[in-house]
C-alpha atoms as a PDB file:
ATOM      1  CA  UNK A   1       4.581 -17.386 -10.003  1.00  0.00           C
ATOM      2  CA  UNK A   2       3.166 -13.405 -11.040  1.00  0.00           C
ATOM      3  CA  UNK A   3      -0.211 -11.688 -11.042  1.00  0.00           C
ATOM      4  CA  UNK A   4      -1.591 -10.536 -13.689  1.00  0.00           C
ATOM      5  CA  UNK A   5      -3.276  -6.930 -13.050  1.00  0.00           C
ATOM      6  CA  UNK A   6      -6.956  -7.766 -14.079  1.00  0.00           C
ATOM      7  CA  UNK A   7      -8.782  -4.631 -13.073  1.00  0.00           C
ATOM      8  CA  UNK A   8      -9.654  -1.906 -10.889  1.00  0.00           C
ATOM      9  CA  UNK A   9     -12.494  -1.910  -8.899  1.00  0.00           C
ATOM     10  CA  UNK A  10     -14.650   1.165  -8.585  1.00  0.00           C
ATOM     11  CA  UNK A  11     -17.772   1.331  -6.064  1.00  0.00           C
ATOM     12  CA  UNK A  12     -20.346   3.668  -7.637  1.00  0.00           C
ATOM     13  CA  UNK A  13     -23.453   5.368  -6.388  1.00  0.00           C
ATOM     14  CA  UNK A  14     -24.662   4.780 -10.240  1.00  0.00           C
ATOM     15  CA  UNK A  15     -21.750   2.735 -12.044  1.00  0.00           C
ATOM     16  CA  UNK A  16     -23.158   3.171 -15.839  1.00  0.00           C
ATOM     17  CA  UNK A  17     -22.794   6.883 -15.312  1.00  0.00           C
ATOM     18  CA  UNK A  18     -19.803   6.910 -13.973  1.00  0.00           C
ATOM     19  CA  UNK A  19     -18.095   4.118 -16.163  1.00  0.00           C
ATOM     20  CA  UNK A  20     -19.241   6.253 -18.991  1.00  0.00           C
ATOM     21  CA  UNK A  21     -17.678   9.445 -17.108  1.00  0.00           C
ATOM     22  CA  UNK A  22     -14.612   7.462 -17.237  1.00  0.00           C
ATOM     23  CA  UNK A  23     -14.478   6.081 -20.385  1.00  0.00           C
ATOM     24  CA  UNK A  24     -14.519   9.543 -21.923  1.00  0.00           C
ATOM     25  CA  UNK A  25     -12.076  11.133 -19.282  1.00  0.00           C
ATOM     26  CA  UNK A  26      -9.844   8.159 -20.935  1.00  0.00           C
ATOM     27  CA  UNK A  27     -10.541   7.579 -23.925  1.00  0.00           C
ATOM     28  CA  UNK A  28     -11.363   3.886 -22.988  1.00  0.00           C
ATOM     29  CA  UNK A  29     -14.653   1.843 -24.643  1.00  0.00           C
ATOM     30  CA  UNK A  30     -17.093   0.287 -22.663  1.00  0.00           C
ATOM     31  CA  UNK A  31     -16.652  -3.695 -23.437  1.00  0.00           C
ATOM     32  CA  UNK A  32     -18.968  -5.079 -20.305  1.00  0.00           C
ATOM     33  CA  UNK A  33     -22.196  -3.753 -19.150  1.00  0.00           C
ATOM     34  CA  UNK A  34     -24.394  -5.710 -16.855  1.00  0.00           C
ATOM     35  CA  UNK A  35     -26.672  -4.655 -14.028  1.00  0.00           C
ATOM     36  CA  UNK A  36     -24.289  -4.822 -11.219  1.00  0.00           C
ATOM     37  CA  UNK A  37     -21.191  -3.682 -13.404  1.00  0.00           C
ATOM     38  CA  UNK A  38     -19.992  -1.974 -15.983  1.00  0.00           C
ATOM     39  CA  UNK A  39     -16.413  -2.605 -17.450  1.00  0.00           C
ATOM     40  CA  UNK A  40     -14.470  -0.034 -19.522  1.00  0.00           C
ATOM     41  CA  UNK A  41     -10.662  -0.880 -21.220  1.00  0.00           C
ATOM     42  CA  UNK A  42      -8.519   1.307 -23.544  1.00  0.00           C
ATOM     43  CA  UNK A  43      -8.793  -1.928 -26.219  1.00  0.00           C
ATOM     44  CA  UNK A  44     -11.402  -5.020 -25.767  1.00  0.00           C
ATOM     45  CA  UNK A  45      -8.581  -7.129 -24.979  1.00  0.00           C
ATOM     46  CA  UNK A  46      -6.048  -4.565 -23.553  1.00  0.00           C
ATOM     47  CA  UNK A  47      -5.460  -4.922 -19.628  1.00  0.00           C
ATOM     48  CA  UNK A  48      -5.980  -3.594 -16.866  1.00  0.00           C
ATOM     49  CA  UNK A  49      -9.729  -2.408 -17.226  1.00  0.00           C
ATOM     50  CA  UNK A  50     -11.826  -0.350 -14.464  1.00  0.00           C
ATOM     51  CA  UNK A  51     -14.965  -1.984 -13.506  1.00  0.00           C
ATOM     52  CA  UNK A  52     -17.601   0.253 -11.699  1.00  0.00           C
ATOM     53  CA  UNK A  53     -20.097  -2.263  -9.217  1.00  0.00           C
ATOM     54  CA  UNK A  54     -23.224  -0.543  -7.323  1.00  0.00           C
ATOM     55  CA  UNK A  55     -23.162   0.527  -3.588  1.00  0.00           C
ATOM     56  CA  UNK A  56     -25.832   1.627  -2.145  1.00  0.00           C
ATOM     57  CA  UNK A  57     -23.963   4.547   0.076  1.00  0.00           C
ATOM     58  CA  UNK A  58     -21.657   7.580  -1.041  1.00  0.00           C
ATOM     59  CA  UNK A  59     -18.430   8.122  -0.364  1.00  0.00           C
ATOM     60  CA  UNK A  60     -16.969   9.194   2.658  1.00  0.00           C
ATOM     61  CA  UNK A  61     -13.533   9.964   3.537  1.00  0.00           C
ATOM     62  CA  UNK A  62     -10.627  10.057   1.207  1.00  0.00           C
ATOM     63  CA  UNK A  63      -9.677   7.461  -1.998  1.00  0.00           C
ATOM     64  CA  UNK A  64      -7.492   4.583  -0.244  1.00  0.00           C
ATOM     65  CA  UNK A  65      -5.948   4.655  -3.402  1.00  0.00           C
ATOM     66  CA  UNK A  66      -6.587   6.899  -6.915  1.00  0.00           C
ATOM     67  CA  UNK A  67      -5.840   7.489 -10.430  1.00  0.00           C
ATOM     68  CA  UNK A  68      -2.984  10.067 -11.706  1.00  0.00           C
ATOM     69  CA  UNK A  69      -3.414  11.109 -15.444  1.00  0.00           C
ATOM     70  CA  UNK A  70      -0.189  12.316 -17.223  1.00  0.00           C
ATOM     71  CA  UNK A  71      -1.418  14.403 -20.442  1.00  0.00           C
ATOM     72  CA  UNK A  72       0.677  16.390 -22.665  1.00  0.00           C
ATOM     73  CA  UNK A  73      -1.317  19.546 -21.817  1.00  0.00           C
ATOM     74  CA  UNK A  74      -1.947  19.856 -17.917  1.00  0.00           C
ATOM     75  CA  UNK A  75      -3.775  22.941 -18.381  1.00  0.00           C
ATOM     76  CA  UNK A  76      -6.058  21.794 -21.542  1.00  0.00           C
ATOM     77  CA  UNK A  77      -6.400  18.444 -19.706  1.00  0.00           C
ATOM     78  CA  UNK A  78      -7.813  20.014 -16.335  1.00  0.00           C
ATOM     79  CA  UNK A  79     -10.032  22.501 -18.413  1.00  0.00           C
ATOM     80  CA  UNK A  80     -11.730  19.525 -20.590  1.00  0.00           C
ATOM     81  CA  UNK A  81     -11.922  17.480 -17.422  1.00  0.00           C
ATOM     82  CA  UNK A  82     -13.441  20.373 -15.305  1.00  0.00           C
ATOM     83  CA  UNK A  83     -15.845  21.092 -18.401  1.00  0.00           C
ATOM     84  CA  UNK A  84     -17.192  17.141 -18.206  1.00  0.00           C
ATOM     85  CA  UNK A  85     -18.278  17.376 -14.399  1.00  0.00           C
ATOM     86  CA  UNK A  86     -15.200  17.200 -12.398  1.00  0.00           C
ATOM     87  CA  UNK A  87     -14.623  19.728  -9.611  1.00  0.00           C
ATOM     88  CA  UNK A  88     -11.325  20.922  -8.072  1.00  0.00           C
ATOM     89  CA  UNK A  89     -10.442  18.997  -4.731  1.00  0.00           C
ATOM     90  CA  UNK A  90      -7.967  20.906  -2.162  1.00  0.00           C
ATOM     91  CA  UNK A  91      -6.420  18.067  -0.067  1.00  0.00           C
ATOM     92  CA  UNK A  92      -3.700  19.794   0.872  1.00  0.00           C
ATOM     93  CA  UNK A  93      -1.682  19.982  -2.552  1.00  0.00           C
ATOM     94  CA  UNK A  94      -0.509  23.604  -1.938  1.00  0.00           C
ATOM     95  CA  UNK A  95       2.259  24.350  -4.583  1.00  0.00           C
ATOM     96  CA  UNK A  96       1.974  21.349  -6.079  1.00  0.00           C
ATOM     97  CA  UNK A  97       2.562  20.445  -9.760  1.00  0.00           C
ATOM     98  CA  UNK A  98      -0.038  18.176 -10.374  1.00  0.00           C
ATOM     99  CA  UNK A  99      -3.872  19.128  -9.535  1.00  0.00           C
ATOM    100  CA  UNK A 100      -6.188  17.286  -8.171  1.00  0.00           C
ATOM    101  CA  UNK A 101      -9.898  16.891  -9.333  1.00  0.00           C
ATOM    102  CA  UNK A 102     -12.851  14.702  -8.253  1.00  0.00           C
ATOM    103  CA  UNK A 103     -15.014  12.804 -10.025  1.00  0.00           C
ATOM    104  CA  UNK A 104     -18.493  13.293 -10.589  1.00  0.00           C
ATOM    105  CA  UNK A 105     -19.444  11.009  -7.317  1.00  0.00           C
ATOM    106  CA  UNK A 106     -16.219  12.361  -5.691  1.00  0.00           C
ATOM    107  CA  UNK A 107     -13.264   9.988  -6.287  1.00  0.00           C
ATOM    108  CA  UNK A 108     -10.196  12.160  -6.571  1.00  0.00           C
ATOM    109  CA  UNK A 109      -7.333  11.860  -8.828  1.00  0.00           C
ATOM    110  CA  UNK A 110      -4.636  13.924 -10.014  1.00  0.00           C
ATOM    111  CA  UNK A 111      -3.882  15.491 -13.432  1.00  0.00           C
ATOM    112  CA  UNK A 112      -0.067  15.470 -13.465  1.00  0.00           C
ATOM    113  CA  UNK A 113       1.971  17.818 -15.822  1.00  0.00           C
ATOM    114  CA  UNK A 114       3.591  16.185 -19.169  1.00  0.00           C
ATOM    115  CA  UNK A 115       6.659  13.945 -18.864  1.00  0.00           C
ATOM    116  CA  UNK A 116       8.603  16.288 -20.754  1.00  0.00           C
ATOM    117  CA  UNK A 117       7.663  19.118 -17.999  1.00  0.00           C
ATOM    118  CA  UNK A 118       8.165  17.201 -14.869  1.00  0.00           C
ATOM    119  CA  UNK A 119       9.251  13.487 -13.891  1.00  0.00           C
ATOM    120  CA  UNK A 120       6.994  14.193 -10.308  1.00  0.00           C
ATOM    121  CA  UNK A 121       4.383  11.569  -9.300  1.00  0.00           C
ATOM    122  CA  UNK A 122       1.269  12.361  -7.173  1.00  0.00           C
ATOM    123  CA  UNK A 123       2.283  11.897  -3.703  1.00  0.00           C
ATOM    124  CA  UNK A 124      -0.735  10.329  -1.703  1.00  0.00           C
ATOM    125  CA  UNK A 125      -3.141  12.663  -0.870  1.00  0.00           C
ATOM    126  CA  UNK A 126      -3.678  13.764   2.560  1.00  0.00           C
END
C-alpha cells in the first residue's frame, strides 16, 4: 500500500496573508479558509495543496525543507516575485543557477532556470 501526497504544511505568523502571497506567486485559488487555516490548490480538486496554520512565533533558522519554482523566464519570474514582497536570500548559493528568495515571513525557496536552460535542481540550502 502508497500514500497519497495530501498537502504541505506551512506555519505562518499570519496564514491568510501568506496563503494569499502564495496563491498568487502560483497561480493557485484559495479553496479552504478557516480561522486556524487557510488552504490554496492549483484546481479545487487537484492535489497536493499548501495549507498555511497559525504559530504564534517567527521563524528561526533555515526551511527543513522548501519550494523550487521552475518558470520559463528565471529572470521575469524573480523580478515579478521580488516586485510582490519577496527579498533575495544569500545562503550560500554563490554561482549558482537557480536564486533563492524568501517569502514575505521568510520561508526561502528557489526560482530555478527553465527546463529547456538547465536540467539542475536546487541543492539544499545551507
Amino acid at each position: 500500500m502508497t500514500s497519497v501526497w495530501e498537502q504541505i504544511v506551512v506555519d505562518a505568523e499570519d496564514p491568510k496573508r501568506l496563503a494569499r502571497w502564495w496563491a498568487e506567486a502560483l497561480g493557485y485559488t484559495i479553496v479552504h479558509e478557516a480561522p486556524d487555516e487557510v488552504e490554496i490548490r492549483r484546481t479545487a480538486d487537484a492535489l497536493p495543496g499548501l495549507v498555511f496554520t497559525p504559530v504564534p512565533d517567527t521563524k528561526t533558522g533555515k526551511n527543513r525543507l522548501h519550494i523550487d519554482l521552475r518558470p520559463d523566464d528565471q529572470e521575469a519570474e524573480v523580478e515579478r516575485l521580488i516586485d510582490m514582497g519577496a527579498r533575495p536570500v544569500d545562503v550560500g548559493q554563490h554561482d549558482a543557477s537557480w536564486v533563492v528568495l524568501a517569502d514575505p515571513e521568510g520561508n526561502e525557496f528557489c526560482v530555478l532556470g527553465s527546463r529547456a536552460a538547465t536540467a539542475t535542481r536546487c541543492r539544499p540550502l545551507r
